[in-house]
PDB file of N, CA and C in Angstrom:
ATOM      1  N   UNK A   1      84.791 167.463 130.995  1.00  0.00           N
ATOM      2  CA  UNK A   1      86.108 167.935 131.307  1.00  0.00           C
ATOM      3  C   UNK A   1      86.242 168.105 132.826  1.00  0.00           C
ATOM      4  N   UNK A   2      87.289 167.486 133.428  1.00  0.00           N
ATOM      5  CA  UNK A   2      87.402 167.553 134.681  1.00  0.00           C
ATOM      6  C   UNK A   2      88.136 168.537 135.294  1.00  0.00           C
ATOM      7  N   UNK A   3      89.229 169.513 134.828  1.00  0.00           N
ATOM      8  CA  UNK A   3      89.759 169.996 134.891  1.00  0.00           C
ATOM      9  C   UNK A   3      89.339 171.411 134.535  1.00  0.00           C
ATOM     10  N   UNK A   4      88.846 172.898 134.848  1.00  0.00           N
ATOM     11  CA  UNK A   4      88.525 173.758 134.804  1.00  0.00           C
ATOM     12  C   UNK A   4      89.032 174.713 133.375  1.00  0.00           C
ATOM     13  N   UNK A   5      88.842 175.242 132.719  1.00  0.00           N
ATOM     14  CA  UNK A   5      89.470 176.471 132.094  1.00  0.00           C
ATOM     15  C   UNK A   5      88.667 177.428 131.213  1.00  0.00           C
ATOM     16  N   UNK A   6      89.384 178.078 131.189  1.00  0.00           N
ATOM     17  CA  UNK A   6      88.385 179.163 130.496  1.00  0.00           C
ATOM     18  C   UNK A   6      88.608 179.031 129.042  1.00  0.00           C
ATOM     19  N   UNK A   7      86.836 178.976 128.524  1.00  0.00           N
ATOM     20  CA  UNK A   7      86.095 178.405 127.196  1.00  0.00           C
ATOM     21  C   UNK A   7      86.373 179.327 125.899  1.00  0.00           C
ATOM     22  N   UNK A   8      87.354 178.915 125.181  1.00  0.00           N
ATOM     23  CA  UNK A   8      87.391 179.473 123.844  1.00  0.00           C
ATOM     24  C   UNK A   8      86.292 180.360 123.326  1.00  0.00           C
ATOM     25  N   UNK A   9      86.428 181.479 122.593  1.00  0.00           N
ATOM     26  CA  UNK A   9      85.641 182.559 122.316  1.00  0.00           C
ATOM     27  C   UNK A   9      84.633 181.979 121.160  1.00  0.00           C
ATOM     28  N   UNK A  10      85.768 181.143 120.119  1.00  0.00           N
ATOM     29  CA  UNK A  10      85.335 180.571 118.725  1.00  0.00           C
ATOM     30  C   UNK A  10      84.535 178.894 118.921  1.00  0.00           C
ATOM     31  N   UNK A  11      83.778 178.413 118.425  1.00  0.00           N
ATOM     32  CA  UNK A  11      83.406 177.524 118.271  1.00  0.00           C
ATOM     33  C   UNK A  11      84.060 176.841 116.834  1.00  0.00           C
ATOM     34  N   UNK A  12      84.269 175.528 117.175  1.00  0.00           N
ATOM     35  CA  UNK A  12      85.003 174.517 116.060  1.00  0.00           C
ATOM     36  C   UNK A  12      84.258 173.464 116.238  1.00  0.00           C
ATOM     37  N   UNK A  13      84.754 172.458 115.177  1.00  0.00           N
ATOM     38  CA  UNK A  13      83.975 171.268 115.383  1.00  0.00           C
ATOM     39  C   UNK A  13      84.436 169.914 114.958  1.00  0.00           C
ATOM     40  N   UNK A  14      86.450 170.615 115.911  1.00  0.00           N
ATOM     41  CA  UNK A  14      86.951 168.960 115.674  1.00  0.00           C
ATOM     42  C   UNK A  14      86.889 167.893 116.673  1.00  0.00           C
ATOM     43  N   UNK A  15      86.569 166.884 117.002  1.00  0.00           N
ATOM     44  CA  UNK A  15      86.757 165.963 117.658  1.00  0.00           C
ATOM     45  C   UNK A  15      87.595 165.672 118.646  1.00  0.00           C
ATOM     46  N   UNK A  16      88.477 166.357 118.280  1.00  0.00           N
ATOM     47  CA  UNK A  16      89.821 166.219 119.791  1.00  0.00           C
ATOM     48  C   UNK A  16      89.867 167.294 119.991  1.00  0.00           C
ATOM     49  N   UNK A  17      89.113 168.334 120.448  1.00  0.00           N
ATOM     50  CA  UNK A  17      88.353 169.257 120.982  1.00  0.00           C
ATOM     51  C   UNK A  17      88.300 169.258 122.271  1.00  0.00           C
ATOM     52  N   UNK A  18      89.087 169.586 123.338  1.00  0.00           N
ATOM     53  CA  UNK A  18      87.879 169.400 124.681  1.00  0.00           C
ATOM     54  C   UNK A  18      87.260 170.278 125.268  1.00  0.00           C
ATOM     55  N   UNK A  19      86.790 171.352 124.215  1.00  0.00           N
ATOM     56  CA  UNK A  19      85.657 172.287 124.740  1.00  0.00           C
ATOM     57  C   UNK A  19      84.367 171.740 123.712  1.00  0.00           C
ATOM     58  N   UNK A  20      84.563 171.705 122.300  1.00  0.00           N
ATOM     59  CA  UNK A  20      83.313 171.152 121.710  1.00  0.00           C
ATOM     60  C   UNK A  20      83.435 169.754 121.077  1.00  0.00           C
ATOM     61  N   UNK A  21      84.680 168.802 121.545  1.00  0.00           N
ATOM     62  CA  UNK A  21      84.426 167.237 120.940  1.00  0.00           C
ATOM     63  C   UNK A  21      84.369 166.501 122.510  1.00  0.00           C
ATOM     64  N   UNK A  22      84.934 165.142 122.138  1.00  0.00           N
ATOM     65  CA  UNK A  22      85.187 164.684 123.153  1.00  0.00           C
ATOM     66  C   UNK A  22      86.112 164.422 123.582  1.00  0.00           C
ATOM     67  N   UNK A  23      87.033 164.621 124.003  1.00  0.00           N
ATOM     68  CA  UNK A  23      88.876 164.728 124.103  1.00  0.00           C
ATOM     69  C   UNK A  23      88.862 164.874 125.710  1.00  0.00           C
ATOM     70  N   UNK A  24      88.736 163.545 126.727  1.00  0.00           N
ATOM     71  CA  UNK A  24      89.164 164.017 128.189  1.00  0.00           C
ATOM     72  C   UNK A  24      90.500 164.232 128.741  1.00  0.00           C
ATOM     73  N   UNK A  25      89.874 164.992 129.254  1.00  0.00           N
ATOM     74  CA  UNK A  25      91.481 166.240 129.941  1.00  0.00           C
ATOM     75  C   UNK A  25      91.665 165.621 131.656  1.00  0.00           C
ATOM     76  N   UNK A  26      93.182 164.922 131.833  1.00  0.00           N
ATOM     77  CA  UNK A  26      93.338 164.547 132.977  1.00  0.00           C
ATOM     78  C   UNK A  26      94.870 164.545 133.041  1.00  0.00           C
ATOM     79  N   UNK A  27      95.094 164.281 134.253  1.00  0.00           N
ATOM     80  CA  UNK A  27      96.679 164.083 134.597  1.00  0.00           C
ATOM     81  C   UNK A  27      97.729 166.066 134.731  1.00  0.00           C
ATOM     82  N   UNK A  28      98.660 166.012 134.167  1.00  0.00           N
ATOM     83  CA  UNK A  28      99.568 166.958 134.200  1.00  0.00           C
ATOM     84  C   UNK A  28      98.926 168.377 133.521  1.00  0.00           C
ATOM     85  N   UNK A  29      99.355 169.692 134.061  1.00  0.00           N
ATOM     86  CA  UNK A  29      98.799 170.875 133.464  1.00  0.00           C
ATOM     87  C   UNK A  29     100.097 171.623 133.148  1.00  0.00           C
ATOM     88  N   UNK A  30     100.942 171.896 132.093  1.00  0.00           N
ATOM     89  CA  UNK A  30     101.980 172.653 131.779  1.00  0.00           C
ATOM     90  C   UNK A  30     102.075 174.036 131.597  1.00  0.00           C
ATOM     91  N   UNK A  31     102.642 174.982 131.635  1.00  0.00           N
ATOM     92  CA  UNK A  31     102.331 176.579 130.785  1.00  0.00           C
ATOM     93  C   UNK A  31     103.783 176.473 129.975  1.00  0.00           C
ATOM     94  N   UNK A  32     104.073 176.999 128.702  1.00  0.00           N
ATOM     95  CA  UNK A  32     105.319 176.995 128.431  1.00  0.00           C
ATOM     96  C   UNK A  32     104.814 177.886 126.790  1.00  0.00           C
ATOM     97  N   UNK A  33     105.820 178.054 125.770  1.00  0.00           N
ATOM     98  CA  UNK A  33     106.045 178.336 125.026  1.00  0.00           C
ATOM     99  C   UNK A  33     105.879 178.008 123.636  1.00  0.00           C
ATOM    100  N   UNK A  34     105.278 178.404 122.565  1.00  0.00           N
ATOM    101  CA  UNK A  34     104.773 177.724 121.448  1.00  0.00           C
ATOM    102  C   UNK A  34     106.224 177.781 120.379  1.00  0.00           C
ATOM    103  N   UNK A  35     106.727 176.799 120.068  1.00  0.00           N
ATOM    104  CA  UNK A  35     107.736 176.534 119.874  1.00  0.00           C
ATOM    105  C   UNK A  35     107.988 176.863 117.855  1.00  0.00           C
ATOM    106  N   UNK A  36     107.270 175.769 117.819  1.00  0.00           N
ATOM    107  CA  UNK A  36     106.800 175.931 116.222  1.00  0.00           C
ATOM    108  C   UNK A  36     105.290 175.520 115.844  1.00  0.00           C
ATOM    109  N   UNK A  37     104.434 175.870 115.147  1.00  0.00           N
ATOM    110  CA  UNK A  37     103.723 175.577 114.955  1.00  0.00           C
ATOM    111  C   UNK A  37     103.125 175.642 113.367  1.00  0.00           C
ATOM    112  N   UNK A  38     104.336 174.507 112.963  1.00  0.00           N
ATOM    113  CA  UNK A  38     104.017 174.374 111.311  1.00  0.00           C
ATOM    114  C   UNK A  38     103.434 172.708 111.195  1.00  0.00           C
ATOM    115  N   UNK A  39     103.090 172.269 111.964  1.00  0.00           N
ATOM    116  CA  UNK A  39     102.039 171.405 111.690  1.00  0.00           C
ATOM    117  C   UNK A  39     100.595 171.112 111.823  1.00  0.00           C
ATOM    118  N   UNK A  40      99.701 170.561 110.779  1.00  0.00           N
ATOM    119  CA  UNK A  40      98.489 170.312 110.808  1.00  0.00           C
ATOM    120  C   UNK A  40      97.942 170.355 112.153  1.00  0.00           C
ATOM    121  N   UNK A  41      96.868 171.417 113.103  1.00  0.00           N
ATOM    122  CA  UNK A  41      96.553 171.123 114.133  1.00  0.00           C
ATOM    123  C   UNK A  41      97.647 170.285 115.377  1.00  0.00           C
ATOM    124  N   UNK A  42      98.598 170.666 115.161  1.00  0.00           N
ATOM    125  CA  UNK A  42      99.840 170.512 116.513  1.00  0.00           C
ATOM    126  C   UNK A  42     100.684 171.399 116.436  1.00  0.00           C
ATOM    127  N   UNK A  43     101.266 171.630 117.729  1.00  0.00           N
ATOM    128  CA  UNK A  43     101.976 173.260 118.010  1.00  0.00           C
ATOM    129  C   UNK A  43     103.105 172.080 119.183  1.00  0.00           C
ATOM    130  N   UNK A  44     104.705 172.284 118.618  1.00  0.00           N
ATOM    131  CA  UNK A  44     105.364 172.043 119.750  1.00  0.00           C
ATOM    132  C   UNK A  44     105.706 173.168 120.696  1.00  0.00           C
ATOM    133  N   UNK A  45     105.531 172.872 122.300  1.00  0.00           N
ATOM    134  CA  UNK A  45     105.615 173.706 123.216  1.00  0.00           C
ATOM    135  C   UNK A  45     106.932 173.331 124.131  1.00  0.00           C
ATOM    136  N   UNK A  46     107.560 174.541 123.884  1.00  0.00           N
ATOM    137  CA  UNK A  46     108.859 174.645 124.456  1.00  0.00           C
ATOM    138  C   UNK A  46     108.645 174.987 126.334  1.00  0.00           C
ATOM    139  N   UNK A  47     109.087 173.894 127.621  1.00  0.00           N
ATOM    140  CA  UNK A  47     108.698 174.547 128.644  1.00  0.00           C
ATOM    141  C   UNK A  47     109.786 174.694 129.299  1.00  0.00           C
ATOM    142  N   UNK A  48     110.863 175.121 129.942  1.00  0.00           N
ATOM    143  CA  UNK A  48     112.100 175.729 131.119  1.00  0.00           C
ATOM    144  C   UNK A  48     111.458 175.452 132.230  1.00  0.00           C
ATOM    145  N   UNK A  49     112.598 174.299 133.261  1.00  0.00           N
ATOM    146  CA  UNK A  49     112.397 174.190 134.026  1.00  0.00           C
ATOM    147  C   UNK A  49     113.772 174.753 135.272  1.00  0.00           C
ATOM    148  N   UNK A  50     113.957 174.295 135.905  1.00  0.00           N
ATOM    149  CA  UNK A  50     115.144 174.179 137.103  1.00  0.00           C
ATOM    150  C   UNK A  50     115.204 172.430 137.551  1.00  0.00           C
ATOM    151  N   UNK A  51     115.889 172.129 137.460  1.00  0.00           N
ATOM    152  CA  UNK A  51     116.321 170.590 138.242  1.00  0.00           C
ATOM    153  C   UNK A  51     117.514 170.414 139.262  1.00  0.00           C
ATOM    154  N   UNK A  52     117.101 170.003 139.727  1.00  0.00           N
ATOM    155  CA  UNK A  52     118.008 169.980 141.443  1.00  0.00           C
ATOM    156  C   UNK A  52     119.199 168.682 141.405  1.00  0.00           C
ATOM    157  N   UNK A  53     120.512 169.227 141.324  1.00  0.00           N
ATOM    158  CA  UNK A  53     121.366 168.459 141.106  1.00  0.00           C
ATOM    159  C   UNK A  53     122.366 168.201 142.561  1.00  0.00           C
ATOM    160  N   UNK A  54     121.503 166.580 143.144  1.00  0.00           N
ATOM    161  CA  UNK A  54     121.808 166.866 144.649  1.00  0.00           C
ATOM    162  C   UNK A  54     123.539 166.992 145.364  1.00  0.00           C
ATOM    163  N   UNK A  55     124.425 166.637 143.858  1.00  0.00           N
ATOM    164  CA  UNK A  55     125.678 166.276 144.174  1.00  0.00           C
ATOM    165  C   UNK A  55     126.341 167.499 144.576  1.00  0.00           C
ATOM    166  N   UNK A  56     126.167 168.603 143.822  1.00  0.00           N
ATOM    167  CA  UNK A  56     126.730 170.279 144.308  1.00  0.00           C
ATOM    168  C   UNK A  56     125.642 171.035 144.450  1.00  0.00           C
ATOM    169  N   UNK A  57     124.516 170.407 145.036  1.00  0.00           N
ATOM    170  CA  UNK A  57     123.457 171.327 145.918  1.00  0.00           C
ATOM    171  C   UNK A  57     123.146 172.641 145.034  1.00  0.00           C
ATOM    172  N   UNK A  58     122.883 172.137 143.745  1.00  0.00           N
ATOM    173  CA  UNK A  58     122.528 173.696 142.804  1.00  0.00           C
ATOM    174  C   UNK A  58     121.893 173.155 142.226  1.00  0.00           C
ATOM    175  N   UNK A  59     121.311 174.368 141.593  1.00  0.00           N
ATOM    176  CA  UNK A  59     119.939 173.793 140.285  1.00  0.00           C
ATOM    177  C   UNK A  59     120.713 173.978 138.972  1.00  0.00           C
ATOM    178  N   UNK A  60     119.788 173.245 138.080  1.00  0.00           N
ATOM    179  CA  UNK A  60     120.688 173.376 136.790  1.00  0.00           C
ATOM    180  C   UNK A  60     119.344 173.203 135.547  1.00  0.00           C
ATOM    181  N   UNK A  61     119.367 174.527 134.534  1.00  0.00           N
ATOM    182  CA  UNK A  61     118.251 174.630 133.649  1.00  0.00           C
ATOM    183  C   UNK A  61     118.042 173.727 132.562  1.00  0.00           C
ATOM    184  N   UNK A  62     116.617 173.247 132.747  1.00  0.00           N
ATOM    185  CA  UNK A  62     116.472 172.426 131.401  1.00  0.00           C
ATOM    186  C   UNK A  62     115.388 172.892 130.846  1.00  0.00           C
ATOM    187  N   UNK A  63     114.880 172.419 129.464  1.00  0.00           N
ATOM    188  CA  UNK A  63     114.007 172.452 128.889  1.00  0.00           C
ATOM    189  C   UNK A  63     113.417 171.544 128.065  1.00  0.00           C
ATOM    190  N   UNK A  64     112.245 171.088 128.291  1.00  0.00           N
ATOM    191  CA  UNK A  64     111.465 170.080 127.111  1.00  0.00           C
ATOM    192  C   UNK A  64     110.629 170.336 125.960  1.00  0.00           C
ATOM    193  N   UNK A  65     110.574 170.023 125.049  1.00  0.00           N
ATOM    194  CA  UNK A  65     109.623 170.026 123.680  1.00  0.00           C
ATOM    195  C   UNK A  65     108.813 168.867 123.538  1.00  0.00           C
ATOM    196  N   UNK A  66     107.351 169.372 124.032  1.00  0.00           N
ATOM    197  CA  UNK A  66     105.845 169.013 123.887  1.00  0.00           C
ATOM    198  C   UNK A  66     105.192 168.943 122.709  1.00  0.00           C
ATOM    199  N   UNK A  67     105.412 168.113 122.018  1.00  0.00           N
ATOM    200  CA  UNK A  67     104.186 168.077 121.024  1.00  0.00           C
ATOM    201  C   UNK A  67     102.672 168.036 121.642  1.00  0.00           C
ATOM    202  N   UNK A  68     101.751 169.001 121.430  1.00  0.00           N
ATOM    203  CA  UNK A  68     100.420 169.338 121.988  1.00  0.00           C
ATOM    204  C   UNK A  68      99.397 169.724 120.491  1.00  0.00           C
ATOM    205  N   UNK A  69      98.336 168.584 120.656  1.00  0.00           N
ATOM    206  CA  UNK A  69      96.906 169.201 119.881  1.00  0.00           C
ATOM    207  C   UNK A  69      96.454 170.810 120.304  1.00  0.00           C
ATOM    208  N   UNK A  70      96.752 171.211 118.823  1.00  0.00           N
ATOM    209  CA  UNK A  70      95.796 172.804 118.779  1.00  0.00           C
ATOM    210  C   UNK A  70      94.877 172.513 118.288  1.00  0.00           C
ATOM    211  N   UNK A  71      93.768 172.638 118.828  1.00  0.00           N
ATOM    212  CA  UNK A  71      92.507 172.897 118.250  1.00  0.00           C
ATOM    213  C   UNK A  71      92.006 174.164 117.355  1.00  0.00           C
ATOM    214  N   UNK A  72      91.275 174.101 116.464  1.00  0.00           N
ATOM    215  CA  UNK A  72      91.131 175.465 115.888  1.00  0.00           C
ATOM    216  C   UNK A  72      90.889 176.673 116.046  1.00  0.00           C
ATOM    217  N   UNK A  73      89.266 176.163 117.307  1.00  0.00           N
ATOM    218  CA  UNK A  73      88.732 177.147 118.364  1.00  0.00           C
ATOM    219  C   UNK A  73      90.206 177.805 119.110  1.00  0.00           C
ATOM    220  N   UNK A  74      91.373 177.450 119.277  1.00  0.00           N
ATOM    221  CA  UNK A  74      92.333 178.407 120.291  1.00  0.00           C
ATOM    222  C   UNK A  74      93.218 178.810 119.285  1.00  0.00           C
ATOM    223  N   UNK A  75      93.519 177.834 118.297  1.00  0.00           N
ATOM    224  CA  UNK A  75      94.678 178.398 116.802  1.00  0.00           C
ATOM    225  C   UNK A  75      95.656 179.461 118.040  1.00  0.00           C
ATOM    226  N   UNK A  76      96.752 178.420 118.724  1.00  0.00           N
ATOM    227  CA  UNK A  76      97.629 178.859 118.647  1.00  0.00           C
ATOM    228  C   UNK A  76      98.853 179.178 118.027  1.00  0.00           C
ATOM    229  N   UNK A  77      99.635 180.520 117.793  1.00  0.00           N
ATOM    230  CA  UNK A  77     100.591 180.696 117.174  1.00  0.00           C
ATOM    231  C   UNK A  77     102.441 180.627 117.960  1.00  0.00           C
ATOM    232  N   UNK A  78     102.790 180.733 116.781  1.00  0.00           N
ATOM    233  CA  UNK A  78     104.591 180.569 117.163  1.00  0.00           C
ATOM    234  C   UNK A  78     104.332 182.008 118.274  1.00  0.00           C
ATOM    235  N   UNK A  79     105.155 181.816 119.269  1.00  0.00           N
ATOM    236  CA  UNK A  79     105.709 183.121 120.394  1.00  0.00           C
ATOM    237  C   UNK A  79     104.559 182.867 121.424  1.00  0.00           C
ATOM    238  N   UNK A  80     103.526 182.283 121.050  1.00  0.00           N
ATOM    239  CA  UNK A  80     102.051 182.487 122.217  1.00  0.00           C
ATOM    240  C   UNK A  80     102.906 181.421 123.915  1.00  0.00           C
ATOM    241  N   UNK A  81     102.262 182.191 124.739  1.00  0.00           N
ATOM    242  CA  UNK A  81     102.098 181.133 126.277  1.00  0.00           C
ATOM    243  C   UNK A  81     101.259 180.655 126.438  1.00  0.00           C
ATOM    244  N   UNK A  82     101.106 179.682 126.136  1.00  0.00           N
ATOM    245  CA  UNK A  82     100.014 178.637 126.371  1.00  0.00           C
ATOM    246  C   UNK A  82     100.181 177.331 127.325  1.00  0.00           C
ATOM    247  N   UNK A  83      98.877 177.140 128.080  1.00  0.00           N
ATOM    248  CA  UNK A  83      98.634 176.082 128.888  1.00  0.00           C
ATOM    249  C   UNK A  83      98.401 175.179 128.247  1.00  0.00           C
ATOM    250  N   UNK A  84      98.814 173.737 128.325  1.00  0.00           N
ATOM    251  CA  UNK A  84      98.541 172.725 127.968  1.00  0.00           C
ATOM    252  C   UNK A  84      98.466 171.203 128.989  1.00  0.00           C
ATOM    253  N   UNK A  85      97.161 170.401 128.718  1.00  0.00           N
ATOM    254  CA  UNK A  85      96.495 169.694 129.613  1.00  0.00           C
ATOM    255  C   UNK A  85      96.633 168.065 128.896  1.00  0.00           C
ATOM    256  N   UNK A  86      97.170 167.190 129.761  1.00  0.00           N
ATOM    257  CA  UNK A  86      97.264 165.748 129.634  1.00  0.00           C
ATOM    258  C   UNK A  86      95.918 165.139 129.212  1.00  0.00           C
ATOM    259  N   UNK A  87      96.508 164.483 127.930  1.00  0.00           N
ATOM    260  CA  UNK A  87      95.387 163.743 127.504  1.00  0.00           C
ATOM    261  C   UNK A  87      94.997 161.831 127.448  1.00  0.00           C
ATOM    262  N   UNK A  88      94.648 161.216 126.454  1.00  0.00           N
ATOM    263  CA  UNK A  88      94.785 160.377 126.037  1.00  0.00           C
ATOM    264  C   UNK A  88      95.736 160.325 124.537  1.00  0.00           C
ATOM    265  N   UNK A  89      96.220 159.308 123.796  1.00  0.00           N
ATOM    266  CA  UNK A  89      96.936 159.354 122.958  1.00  0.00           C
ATOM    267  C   UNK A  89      96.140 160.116 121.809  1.00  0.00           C
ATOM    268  N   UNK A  90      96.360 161.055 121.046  1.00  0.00           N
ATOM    269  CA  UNK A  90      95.474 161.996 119.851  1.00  0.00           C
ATOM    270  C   UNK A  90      96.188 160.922 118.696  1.00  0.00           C
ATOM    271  N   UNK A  91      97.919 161.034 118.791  1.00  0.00           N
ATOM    272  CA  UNK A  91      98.259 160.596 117.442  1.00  0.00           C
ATOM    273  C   UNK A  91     100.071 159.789 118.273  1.00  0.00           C
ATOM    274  N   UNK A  92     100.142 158.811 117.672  1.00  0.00           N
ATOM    275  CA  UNK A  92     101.839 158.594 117.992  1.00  0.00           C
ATOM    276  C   UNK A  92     102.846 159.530 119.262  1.00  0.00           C
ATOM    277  N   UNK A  93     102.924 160.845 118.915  1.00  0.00           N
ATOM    278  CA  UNK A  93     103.524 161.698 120.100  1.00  0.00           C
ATOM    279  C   UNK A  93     103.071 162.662 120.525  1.00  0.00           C
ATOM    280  N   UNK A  94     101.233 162.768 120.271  1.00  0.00           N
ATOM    281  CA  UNK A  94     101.031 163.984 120.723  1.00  0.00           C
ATOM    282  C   UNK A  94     100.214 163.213 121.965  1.00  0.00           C
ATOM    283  N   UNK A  95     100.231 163.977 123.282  1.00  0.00           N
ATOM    284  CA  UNK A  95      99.375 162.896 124.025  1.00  0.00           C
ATOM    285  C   UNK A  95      99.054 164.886 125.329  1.00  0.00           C
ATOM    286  N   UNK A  96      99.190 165.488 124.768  1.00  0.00           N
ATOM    287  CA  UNK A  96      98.900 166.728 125.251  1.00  0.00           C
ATOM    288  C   UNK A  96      97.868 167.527 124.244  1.00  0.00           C
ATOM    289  N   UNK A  97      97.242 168.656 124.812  1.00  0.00           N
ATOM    290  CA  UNK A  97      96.126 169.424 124.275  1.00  0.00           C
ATOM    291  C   UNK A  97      96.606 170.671 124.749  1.00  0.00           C
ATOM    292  N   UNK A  98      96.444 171.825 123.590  1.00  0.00           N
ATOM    293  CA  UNK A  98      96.598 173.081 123.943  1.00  0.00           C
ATOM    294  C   UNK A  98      95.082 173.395 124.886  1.00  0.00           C
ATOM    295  N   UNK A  99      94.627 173.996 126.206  1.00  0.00           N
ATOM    296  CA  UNK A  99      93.511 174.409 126.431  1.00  0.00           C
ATOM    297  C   UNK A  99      93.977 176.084 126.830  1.00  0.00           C
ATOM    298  N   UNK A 100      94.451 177.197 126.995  1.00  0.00           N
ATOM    299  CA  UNK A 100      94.376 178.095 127.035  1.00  0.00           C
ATOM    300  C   UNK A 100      95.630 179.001 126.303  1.00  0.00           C
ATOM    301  N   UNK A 101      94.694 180.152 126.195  1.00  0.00           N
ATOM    302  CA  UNK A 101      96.169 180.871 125.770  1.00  0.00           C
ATOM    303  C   UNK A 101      96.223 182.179 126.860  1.00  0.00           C
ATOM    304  N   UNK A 102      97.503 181.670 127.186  1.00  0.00           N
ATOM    305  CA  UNK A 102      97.817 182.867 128.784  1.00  0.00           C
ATOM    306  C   UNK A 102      97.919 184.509 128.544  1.00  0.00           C
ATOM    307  N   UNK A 103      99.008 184.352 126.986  1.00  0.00           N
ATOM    308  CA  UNK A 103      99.057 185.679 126.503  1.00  0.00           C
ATOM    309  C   UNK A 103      99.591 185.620 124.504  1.00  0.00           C
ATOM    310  N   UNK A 104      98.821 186.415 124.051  1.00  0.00           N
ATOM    311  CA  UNK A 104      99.760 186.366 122.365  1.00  0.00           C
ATOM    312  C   UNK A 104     101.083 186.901 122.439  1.00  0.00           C
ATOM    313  N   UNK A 105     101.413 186.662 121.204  1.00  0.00           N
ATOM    314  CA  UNK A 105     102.425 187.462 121.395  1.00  0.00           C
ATOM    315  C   UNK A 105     102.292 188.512 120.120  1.00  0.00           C
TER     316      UNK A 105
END
């Protein structure tokens, strides 16, 4: 893992794992919002941004929905802040990994 974070408490032993499989972690690092998380090992993450709209010199709020691999070792839930780290493709639209959880809720 190239990218630093602090190591899950629990040990698991799935494969797209990138504390105990092999799942490399590169590119973009997000923090945002666990959106829903009623699917098999994936949690969509809700993140708010600001975007700069150069025509009347103001910002204007958006937000995206991340489909991100939860691993078991972090089992994130609906309401959690969680970091999530660029991967390789896991499945069709998940191409992100949950690696920390900032705070529960």
């Amino acid at each position: 893992m190239s990218l630093t974070f602090k190591k899950p408490k629990k040990t698991c032993n799935d494969r797209n794992c990138p504390f105990h499989g092999d799942l490399p972690v590169r590119g973009h690092v997000f923090e945002g919002i666990v959106a829903s998380a009623k699917m098999d090992k994936t949690v969509v993450v809700e993140r708010d941004y600001l975007y700069f709209v150069p025509k009347f010199k103001r910002y204007e709020r958006r937000h995206s929905r991340i489909p991100s691999h939860n691993p078991p070792c972090i089992d994130a839930k609906e309401g959690d802040r969680v970091k999530i780290a660029e991967t390789r493709p896991v499945s069709k639209t998940v191409s992100f990994v949950v690696v920390e959880k900032v705070e529960e809720k």
